[in-house]
PDB file of N, CA and C in Angstrom:
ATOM      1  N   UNK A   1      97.522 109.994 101.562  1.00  0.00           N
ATOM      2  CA  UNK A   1      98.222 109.319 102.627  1.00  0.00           C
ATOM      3  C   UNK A   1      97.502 108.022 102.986  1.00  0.00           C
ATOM      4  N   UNK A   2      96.268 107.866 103.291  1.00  0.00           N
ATOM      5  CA  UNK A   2      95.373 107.006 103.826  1.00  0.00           C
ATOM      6  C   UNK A   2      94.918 106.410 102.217  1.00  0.00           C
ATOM      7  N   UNK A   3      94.842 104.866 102.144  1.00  0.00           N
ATOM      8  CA  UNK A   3      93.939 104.125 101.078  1.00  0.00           C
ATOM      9  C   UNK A   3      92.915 104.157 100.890  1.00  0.00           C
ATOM     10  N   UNK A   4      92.380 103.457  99.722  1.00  0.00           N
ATOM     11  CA  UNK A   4      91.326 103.795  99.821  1.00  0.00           C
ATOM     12  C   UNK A   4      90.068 102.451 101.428  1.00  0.00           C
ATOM     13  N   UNK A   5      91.191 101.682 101.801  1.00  0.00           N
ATOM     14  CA  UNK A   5      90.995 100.848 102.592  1.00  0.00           C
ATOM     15  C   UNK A   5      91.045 101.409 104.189  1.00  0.00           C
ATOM     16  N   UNK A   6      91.650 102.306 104.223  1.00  0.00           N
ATOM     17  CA  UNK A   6      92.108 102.928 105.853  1.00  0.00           C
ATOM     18  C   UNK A   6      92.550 102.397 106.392  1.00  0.00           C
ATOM     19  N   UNK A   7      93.276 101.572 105.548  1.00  0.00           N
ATOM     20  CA  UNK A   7      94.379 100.578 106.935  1.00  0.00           C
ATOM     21  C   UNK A   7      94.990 101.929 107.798  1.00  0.00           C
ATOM     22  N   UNK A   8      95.778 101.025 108.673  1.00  0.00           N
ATOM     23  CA  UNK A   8      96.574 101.841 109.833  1.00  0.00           C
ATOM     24  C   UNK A   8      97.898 102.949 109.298  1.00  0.00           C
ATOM     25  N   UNK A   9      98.631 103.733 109.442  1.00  0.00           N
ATOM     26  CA  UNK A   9      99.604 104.379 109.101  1.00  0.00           C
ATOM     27  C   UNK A   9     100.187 104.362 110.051  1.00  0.00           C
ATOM     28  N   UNK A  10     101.627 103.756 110.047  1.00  0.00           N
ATOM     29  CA  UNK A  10     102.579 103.594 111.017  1.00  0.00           C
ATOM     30  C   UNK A  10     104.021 104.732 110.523  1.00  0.00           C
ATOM     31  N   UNK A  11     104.036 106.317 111.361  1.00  0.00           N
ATOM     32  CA  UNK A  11     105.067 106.629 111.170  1.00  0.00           C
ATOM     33  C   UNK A  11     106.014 106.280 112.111  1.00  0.00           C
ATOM     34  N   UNK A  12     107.760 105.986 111.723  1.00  0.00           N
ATOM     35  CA  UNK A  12     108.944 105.892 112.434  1.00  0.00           C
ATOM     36  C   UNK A  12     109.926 106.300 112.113  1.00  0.00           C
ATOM     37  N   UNK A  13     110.289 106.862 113.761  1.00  0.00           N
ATOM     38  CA  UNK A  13     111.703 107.787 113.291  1.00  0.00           C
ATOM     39  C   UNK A  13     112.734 107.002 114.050  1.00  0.00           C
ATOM     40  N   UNK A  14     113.763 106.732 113.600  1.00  0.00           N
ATOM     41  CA  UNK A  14     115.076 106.337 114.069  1.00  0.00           C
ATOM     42  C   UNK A  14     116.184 107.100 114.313  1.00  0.00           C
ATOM     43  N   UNK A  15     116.364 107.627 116.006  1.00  0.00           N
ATOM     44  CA  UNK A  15     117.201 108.378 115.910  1.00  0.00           C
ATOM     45  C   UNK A  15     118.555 108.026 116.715  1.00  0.00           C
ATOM     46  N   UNK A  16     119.104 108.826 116.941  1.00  0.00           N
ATOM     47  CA  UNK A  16     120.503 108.296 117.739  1.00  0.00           C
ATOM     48  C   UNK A  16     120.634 108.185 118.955  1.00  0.00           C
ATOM     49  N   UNK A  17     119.059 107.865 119.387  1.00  0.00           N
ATOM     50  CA  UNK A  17     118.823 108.167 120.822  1.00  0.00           C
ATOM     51  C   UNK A  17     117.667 106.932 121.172  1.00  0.00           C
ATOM     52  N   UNK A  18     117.071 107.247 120.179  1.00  0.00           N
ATOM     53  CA  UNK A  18     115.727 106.258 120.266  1.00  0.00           C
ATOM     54  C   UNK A  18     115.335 106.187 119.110  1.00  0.00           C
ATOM     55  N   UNK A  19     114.255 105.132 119.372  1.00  0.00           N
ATOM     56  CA  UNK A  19     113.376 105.065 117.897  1.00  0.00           C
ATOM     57  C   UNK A  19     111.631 104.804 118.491  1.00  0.00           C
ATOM     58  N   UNK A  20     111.067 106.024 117.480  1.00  0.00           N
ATOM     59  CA  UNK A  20     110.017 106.576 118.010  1.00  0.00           C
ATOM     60  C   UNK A  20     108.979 106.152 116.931  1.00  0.00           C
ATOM     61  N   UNK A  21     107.567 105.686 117.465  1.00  0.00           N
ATOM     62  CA  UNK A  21     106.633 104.967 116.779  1.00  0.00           C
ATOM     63  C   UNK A  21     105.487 105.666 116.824  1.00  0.00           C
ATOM     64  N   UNK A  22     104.374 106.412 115.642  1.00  0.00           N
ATOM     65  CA  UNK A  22     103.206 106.766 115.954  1.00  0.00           C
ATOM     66  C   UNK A  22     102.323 105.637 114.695  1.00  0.00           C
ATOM     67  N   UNK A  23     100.798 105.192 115.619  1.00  0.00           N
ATOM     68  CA  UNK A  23     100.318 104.672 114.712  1.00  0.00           C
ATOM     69  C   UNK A  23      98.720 105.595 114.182  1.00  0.00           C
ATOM     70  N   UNK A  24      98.261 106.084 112.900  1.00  0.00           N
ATOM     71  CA  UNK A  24      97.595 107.089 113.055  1.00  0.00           C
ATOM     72  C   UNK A  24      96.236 106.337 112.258  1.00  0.00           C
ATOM     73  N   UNK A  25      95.134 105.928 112.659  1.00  0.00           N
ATOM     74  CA  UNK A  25      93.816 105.582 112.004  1.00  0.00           C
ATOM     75  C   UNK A  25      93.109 106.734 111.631  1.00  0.00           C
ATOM     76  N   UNK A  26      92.281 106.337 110.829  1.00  0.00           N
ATOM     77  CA  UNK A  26      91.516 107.210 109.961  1.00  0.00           C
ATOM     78  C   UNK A  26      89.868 106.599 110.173  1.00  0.00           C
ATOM     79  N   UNK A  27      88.948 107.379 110.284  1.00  0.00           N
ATOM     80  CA  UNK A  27      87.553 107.539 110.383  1.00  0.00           C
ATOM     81  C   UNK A  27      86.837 108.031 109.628  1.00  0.00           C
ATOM     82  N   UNK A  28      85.796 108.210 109.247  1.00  0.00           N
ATOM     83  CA  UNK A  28      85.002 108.695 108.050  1.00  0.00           C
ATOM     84  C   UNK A  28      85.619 110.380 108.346  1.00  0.00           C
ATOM     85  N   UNK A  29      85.478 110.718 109.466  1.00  0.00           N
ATOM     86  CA  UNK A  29      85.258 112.347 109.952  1.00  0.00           C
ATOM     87  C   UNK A  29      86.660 112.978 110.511  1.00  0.00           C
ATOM     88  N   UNK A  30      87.150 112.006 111.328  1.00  0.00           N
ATOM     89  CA  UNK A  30      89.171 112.021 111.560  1.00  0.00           C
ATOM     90  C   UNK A  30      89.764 111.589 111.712  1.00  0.00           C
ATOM     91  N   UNK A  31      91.159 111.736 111.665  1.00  0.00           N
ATOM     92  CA  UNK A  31      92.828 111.266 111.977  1.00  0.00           C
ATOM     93  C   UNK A  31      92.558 110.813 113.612  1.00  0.00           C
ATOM     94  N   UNK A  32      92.827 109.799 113.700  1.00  0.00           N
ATOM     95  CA  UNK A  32      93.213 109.674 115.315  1.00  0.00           C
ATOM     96  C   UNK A  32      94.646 109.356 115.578  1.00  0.00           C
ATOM     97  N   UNK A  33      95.503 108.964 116.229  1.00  0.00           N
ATOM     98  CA  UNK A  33      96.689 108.532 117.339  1.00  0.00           C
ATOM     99  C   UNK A  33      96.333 107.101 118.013  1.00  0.00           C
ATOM    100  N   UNK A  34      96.076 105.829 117.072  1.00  0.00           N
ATOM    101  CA  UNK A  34      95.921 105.007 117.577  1.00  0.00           C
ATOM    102  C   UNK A  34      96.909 103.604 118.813  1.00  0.00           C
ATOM    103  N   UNK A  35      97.961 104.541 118.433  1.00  0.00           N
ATOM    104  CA  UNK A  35      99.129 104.296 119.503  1.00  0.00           C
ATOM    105  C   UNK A  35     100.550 104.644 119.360  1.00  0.00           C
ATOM    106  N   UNK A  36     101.217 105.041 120.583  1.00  0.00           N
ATOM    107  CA  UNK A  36     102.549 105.644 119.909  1.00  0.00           C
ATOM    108  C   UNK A  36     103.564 105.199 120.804  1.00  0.00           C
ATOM    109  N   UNK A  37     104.722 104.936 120.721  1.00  0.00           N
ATOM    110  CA  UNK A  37     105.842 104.596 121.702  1.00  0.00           C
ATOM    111  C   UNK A  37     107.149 104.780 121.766  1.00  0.00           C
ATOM    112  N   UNK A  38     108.116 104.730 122.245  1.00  0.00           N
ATOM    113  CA  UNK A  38     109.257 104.999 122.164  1.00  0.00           C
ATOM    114  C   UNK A  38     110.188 104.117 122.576  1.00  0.00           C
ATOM    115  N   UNK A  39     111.056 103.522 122.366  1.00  0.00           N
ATOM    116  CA  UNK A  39     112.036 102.680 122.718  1.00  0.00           C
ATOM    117  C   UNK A  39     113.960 102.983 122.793  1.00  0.00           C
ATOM    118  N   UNK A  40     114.489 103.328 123.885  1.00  0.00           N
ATOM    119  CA  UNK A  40     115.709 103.811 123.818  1.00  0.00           C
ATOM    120  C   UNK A  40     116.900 103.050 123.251  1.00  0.00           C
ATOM    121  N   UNK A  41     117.480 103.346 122.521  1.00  0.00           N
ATOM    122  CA  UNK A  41     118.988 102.999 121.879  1.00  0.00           C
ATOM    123  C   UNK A  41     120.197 103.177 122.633  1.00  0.00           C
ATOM    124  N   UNK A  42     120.955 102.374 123.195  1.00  0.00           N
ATOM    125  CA  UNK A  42     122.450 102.573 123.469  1.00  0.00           C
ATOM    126  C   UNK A  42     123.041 103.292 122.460  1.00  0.00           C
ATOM    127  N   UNK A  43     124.058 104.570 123.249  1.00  0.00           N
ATOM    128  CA  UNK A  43     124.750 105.384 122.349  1.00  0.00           C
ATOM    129  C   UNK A  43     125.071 105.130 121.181  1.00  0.00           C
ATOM    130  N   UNK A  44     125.673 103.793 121.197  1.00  0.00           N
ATOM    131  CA  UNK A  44     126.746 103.296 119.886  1.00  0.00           C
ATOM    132  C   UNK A  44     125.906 102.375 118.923  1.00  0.00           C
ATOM    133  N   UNK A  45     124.552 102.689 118.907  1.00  0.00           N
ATOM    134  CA  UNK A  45     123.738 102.219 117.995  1.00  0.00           C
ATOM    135  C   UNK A  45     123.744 103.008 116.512  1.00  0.00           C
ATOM    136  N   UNK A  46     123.224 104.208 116.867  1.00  0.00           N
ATOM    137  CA  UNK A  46     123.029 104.797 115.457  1.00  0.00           C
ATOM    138  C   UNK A  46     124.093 106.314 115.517  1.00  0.00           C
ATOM    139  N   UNK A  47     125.380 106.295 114.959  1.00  0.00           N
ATOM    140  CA  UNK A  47     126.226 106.986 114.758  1.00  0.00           C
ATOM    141  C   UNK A  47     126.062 107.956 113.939  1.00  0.00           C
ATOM    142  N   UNK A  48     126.044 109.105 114.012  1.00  0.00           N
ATOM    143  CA  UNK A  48     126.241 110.295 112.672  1.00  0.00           C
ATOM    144  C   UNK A  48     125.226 109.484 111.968  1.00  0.00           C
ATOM    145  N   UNK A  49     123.794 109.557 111.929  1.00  0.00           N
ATOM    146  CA  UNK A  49     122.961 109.116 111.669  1.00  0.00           C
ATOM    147  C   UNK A  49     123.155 108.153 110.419  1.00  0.00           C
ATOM    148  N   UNK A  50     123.840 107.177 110.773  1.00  0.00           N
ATOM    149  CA  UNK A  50     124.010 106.044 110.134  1.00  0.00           C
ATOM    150  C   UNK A  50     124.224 104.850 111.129  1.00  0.00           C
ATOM    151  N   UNK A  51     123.099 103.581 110.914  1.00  0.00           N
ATOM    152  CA  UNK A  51     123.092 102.740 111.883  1.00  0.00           C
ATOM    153  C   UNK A  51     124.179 101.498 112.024  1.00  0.00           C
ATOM    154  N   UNK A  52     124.949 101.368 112.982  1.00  0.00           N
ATOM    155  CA  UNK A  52     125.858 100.609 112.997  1.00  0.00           C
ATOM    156  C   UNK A  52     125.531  99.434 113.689  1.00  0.00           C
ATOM    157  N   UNK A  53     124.544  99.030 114.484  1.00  0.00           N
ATOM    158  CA  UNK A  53     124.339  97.515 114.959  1.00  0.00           C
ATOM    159  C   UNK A  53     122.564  97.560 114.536  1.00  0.00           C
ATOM    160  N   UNK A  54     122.308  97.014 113.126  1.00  0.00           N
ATOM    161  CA  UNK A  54     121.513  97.010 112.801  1.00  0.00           C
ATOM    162  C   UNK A  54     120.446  95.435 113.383  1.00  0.00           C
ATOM    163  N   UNK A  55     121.011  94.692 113.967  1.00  0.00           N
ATOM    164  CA  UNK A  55     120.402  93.692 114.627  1.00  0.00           C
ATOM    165  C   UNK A  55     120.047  94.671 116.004  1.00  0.00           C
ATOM    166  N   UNK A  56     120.472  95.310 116.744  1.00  0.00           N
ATOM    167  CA  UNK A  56     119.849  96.223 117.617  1.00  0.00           C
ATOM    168  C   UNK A  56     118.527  96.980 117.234  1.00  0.00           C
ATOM    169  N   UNK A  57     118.616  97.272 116.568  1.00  0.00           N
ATOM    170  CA  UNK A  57     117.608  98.493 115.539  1.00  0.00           C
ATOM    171  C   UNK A  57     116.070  97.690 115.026  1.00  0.00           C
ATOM    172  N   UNK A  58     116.606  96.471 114.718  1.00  0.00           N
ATOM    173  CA  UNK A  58     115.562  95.559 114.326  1.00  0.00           C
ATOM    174  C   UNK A  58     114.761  95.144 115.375  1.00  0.00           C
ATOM    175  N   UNK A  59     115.342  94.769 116.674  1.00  0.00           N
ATOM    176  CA  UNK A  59     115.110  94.403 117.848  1.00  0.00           C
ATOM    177  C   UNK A  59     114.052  95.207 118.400  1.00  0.00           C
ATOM    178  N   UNK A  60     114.842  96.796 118.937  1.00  0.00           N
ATOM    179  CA  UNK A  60     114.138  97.719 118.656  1.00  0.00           C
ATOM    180  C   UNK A  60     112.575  97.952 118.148  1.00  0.00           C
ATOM    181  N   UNK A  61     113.029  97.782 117.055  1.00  0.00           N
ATOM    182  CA  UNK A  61     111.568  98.086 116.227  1.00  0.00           C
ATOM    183  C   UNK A  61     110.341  97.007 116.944  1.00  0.00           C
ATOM    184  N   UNK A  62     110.859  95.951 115.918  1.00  0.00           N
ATOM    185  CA  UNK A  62     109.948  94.568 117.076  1.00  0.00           C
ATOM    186  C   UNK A  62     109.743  94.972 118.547  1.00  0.00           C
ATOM    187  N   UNK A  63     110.376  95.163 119.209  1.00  0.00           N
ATOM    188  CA  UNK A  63     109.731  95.700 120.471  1.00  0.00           C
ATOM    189  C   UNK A  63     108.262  96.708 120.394  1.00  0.00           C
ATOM    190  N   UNK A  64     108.842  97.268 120.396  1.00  0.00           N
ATOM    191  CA  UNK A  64     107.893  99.063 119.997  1.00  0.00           C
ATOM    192  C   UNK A  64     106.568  98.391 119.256  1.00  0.00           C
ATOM    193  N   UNK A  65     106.575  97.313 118.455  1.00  0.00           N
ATOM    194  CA  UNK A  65     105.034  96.912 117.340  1.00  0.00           C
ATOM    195  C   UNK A  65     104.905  95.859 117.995  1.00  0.00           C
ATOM    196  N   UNK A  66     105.434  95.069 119.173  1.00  0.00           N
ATOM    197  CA  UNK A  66     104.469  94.113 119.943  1.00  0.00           C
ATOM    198  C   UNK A  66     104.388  94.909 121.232  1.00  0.00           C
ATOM    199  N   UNK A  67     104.848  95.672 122.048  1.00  0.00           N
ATOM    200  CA  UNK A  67     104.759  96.561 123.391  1.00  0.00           C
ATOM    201  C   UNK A  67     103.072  97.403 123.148  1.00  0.00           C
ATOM    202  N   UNK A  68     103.318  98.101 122.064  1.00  0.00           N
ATOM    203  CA  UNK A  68     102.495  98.662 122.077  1.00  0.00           C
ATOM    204  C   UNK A  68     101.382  98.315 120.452  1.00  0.00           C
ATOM    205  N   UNK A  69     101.218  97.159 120.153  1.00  0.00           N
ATOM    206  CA  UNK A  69     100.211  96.520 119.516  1.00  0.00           C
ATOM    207  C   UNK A  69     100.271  97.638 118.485  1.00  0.00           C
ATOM    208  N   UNK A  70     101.501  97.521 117.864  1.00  0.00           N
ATOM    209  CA  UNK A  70     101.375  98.608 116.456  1.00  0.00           C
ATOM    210  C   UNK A  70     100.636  97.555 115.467  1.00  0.00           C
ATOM    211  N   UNK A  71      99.843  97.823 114.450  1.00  0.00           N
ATOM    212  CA  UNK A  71      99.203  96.947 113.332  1.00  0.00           C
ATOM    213  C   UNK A  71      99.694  96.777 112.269  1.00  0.00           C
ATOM    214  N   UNK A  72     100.148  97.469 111.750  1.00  0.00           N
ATOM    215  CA  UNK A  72     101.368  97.593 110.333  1.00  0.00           C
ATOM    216  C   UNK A  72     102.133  96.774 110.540  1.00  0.00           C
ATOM    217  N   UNK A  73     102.716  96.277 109.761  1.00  0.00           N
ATOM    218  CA  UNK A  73     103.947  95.509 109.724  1.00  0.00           C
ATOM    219  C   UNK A  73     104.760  95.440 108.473  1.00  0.00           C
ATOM    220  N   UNK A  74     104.730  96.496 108.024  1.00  0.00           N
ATOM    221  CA  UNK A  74     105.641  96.297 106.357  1.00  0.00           C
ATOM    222  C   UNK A  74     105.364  98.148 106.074  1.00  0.00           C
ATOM    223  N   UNK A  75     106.810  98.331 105.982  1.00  0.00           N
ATOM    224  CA  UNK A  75     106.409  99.916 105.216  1.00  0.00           C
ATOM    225  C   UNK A  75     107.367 100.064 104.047  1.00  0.00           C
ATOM    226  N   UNK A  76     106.200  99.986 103.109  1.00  0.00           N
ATOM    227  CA  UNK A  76     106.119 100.210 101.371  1.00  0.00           C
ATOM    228  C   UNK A  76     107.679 101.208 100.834  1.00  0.00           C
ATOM    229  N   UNK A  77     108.574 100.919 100.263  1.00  0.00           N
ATOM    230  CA  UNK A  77     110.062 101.383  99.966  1.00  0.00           C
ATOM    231  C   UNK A  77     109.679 103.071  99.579  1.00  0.00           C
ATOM    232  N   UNK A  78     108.418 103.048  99.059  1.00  0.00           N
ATOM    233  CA  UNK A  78     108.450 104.658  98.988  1.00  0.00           C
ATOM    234  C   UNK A  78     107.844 105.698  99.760  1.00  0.00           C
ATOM    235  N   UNK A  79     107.488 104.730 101.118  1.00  0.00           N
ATOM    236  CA  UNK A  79     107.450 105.531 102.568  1.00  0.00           C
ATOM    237  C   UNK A  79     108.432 105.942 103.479  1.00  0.00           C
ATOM    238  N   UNK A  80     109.248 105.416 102.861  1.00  0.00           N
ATOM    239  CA  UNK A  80     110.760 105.860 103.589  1.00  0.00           C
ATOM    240  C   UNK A  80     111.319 106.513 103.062  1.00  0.00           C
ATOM    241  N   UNK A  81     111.824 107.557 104.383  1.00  0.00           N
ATOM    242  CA  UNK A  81     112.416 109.087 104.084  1.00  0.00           C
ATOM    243  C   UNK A  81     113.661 108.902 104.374  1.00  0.00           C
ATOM    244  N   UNK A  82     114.862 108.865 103.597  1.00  0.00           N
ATOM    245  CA  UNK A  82     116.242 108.707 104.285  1.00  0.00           C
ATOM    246  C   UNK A  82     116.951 109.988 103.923  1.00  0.00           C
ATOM    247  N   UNK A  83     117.834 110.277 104.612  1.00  0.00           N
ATOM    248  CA  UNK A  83     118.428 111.806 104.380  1.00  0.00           C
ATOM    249  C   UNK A  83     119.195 111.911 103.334  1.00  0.00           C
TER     250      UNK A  83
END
């Protein structure tokens, strides 16, 4: 999961409600929770979990990684879990 660099690990979930941010660092000895947040979605954002105002969603996100000083900023196409 972690490089051999220890950058930061930014998981996110996008749901039909919100979209939820954990950022998790790594130490020689453990996993920490280096910040986590949540940001709420208007109903008619993400439908039958497929997102329909994807300029919302983006917005979203950007919020949540400057609010709460997430460090990541790019997640790699085969970190994403889509259903």
């Amino acid at each position: 999961m972690f490089g051999s660099k220890s950058k930061p690990i930014v998981g996110l979930d996008i749901g039909s409600s919100s979209i939820k941010a954990v950022e998790l660092k790594k130490s020689k000895t453990d996993i920490t929770v280096a910040s986590l947040g949540l940001e709420p979605l208007a109903t008619d954002i993400v439908v039958d979990s497929m997102i329909v105002d994807s300029g919302s969603v983006s917005a979203a996100i950007s919020k949540l990684f400057t609010e709460h000083k997430l460090k990541s900023k790019t997640l790699p196409l085969r970190s994403v879990d889509t259903p």
